[in-house]
C-alpha atoms as a PDB file:
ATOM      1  CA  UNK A   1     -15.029  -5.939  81.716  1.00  0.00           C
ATOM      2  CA  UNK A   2     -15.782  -7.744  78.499  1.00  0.00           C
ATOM      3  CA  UNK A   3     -13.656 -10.893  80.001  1.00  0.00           C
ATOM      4  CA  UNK A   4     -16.000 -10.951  83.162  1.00  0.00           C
ATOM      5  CA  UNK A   5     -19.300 -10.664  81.169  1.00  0.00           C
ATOM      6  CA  UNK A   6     -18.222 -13.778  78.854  1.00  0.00           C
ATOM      7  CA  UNK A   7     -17.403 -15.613  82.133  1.00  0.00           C
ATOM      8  CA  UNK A   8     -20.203 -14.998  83.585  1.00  0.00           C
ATOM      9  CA  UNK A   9     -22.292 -16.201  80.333  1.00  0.00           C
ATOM     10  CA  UNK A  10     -20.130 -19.628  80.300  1.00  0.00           C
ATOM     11  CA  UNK A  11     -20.761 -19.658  84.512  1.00  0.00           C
ATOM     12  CA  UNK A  12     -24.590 -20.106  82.973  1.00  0.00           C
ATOM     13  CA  UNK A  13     -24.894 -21.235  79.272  1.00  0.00           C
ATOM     14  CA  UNK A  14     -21.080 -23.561  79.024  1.00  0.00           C
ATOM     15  CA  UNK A  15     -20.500 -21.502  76.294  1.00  0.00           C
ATOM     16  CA  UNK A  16     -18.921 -18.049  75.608  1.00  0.00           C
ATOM     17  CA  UNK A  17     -20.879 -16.060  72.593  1.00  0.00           C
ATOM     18  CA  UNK A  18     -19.290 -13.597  69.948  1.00  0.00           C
ATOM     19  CA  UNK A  19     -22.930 -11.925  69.922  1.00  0.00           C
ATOM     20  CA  UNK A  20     -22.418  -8.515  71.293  1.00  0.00           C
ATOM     21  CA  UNK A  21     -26.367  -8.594  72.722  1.00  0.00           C
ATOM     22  CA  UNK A  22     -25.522 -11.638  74.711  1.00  0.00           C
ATOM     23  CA  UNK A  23     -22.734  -9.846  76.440  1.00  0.00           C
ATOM     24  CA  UNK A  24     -24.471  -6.450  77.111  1.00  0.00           C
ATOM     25  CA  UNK A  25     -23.390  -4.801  73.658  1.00  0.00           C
ATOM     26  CA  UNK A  26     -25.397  -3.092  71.571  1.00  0.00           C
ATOM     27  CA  UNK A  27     -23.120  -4.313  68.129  1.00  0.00           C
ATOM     28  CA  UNK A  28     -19.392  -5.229  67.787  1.00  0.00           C
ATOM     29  CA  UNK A  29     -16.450  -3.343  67.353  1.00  0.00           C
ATOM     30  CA  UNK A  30     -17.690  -1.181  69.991  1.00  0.00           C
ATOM     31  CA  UNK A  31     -15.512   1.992  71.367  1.00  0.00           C
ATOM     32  CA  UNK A  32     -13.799   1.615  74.637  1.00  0.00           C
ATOM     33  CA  UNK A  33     -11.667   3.024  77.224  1.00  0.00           C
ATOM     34  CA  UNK A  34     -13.012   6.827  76.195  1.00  0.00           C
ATOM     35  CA  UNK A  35     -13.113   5.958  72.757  1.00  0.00           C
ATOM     36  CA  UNK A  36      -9.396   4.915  72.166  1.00  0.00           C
ATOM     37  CA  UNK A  37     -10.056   1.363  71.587  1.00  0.00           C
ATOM     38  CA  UNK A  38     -12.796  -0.803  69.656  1.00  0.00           C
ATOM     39  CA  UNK A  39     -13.331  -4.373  71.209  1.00  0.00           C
ATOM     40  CA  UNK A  40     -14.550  -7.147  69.270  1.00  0.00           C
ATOM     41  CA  UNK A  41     -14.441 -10.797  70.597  1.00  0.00           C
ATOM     42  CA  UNK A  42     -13.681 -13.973  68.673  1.00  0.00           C
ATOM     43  CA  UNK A  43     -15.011 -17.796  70.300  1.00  0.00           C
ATOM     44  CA  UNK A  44     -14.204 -20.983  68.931  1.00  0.00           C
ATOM     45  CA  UNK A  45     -16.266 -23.645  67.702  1.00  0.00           C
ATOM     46  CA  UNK A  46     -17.086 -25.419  69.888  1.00  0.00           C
ATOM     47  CA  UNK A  47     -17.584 -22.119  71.818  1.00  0.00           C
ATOM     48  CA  UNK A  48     -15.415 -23.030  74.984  1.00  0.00           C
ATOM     49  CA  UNK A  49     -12.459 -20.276  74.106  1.00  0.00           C
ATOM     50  CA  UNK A  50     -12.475 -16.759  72.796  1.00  0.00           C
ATOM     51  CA  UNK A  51     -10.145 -13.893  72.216  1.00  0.00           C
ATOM     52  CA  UNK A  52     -10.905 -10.343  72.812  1.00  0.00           C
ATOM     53  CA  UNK A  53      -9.195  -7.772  70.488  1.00  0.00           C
ATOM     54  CA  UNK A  54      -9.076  -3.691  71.481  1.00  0.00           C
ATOM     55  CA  UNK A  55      -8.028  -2.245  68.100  1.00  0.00           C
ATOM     56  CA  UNK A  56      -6.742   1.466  68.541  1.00  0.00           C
ATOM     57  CA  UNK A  57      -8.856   4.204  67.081  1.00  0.00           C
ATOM     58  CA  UNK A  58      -8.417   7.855  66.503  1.00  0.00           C
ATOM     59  CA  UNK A  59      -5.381   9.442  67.921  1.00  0.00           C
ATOM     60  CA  UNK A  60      -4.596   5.889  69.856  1.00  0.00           C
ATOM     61  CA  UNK A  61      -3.299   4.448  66.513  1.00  0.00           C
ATOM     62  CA  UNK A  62      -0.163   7.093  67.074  1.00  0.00           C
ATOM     63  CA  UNK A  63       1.017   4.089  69.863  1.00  0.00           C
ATOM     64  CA  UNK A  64       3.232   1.586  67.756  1.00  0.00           C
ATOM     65  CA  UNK A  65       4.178   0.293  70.882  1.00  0.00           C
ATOM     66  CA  UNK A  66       1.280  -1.020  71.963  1.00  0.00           C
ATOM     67  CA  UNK A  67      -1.446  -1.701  69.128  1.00  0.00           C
ATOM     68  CA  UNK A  68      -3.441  -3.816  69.597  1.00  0.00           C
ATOM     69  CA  UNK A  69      -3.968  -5.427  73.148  1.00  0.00           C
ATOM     70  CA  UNK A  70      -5.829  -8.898  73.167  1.00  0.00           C
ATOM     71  CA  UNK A  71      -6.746 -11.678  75.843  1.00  0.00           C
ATOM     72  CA  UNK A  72      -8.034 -14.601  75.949  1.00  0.00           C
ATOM     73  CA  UNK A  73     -10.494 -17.546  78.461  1.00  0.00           C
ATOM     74  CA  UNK A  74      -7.044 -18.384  80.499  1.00  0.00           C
ATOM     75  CA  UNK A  75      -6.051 -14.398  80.738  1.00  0.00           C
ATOM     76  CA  UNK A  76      -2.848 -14.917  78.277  1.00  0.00           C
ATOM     77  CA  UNK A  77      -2.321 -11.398  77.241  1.00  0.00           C
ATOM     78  CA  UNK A  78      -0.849 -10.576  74.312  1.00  0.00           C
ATOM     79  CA  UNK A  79      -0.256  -7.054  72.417  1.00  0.00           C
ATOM     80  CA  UNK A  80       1.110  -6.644  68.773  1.00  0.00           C
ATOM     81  CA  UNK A  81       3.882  -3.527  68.294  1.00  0.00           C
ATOM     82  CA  UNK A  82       7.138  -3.151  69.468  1.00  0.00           C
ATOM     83  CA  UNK A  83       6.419  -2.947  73.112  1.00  0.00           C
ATOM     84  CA  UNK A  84       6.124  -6.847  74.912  1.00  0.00           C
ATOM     85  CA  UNK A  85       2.442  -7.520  76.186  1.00  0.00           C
ATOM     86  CA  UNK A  86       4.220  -7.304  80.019  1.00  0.00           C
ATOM     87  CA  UNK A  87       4.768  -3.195  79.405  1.00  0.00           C
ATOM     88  CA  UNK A  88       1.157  -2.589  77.198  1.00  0.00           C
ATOM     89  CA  UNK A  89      -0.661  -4.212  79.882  1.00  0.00           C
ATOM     90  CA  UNK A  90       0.800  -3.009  82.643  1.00  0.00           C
ATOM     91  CA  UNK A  91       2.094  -6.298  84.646  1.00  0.00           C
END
Protein backbone atom coordinates (compact mmCIF):
# COMPACT_ATOMS: atom_id res chain seq x y z
CA UNK A 1 0.00 0.00 0.00
CA UNK A 2 2.71 2.37 1.09
CA UNK A 3 4.61 1.49 -2.42
CA UNK A 4 1.40 2.59 -4.42
CA UNK A 5 0.83 5.85 -2.43
CA UNK A 6 4.64 6.97 -3.11
CA UNK A 7 3.98 6.11 -6.80
CA UNK A 8 1.25 7.80 -7.06
CA UNK A 9 2.97 11.06 -5.38
CA UNK A 10 6.03 10.72 -8.01
CA UNK A 11 3.00 10.03 -10.92
CA UNK A 12 2.29 13.94 -9.70
CA UNK A 13 5.16 15.78 -7.86
CA UNK A 14 8.59 13.62 -9.75
CA UNK A 15 9.49 13.03 -6.46
CA UNK A 16 8.79 10.38 -3.74
CA UNK A 17 8.62 12.07 0.01
CA UNK A 18 9.75 10.42 3.41
CA UNK A 19 6.96 12.79 5.02
CA UNK A 20 4.41 10.47 6.39
CA UNK A 21 1.51 13.44 5.79
CA UNK A 22 2.37 13.47 2.15
CA UNK A 23 1.67 9.81 1.87
CA UNK A 24 -1.57 9.61 3.98
CA UNK A 25 0.29 8.98 7.44
CA UNK A 26 -0.36 10.56 10.34
CA UNK A 27 3.73 10.16 11.64
CA UNK A 28 6.37 7.49 10.81
CA UNK A 29 7.10 4.29 12.09
CA UNK A 30 3.54 3.63 11.90
CA UNK A 31 1.97 -0.01 12.90
CA UNK A 32 0.95 -2.26 10.13
CA UNK A 33 -0.43 -5.45 9.05
CA UNK A 34 -2.60 -5.66 12.60
CA UNK A 35 0.06 -4.19 14.42
CA UNK A 36 2.94 -6.72 13.67
CA UNK A 37 4.98 -4.44 11.67
CA UNK A 38 6.05 -0.60 11.83
CA UNK A 39 6.78 0.96 8.29
CA UNK A 40 8.98 3.77 7.86
CA UNK A 41 10.24 4.88 4.35
CA UNK A 42 13.66 6.18 3.39
CA UNK A 43 14.09 8.50 -0.28
CA UNK A 44 17.19 9.61 -1.64
CA UNK A 45 18.43 12.88 -2.40
CA UNK A 46 17.60 13.71 -5.09
CA UNK A 47 14.23 12.13 -4.08
CA UNK A 48 13.81 9.75 -7.20
CA UNK A 49 14.33 6.30 -4.99
CA UNK A 50 13.19 5.16 -1.60
CA UNK A 51 13.14 2.10 0.54
CA UNK A 52 10.36 1.03 2.70
CA UNK A 53 11.29 -0.87 5.94
CA UNK A 54 8.40 -3.04 8.09
CA UNK A 55 10.31 -3.57 11.36
CA UNK A 56 8.59 -6.41 13.50
CA UNK A 57 6.91 -5.38 16.69
CA UNK A 58 5.44 -7.17 19.61
CA UNK A 59 5.19 -10.86 19.37
CA UNK A 60 6.34 -10.55 15.42
CA UNK A 61 9.98 -10.04 16.62
CA UNK A 62 9.73 -14.03 17.71
CA UNK A 63 10.23 -14.54 13.50
CA UNK A 64 14.14 -14.72 12.98
CA UNK A 65 13.33 -15.88 9.76
CA UNK A 66 11.89 -13.16 8.42
CA UNK A 67 12.71 -9.71 10.25
CA UNK A 68 12.58 -7.23 8.67
CA UNK A 69 10.92 -7.12 5.10
CA UNK A 70 11.92 -4.03 2.87
CA UNK A 71 11.29 -2.82 -0.85
CA UNK A 72 12.21 -0.48 -2.83
CA UNK A 73 10.98 2.16 -6.37
CA UNK A 74 11.91 -1.01 -8.79
CA UNK A 75 10.01 -3.66 -6.28
CA UNK A 76 13.54 -5.44 -5.29
CA UNK A 77 12.49 -7.12 -2.15
CA UNK A 78 14.68 -7.87 0.31
CA UNK A 79 14.22 -9.35 4.05
CA UNK A 80 17.04 -9.62 6.74
CA UNK A 81 17.01 -13.20 8.94
CA UNK A 82 17.71 -16.48 8.00
CA UNK A 83 14.87 -17.03 5.66
CA UNK A 84 15.76 -15.60 1.69
CA UNK A 85 13.42 -12.55 0.75
CA UNK A 86 11.73 -15.28 -2.00
CA UNK A 87 10.09 -17.36 1.25
CA UNK A 88 9.33 -13.90 3.65
CA UNK A 89 7.58 -12.44 0.83
CA UNK A 90 5.86 -15.02 -0.44
CA UNK A 91 7.08 -15.27 -4.30
Amino acid sequence: DLAGREEKLFSTTNAYSAAATDLGYAAFPAAVGSGYYNVSVAVGNPPVTYVITATPIGTQINDTQCATLSVDQLGVQSSTGTGTAATCWGN
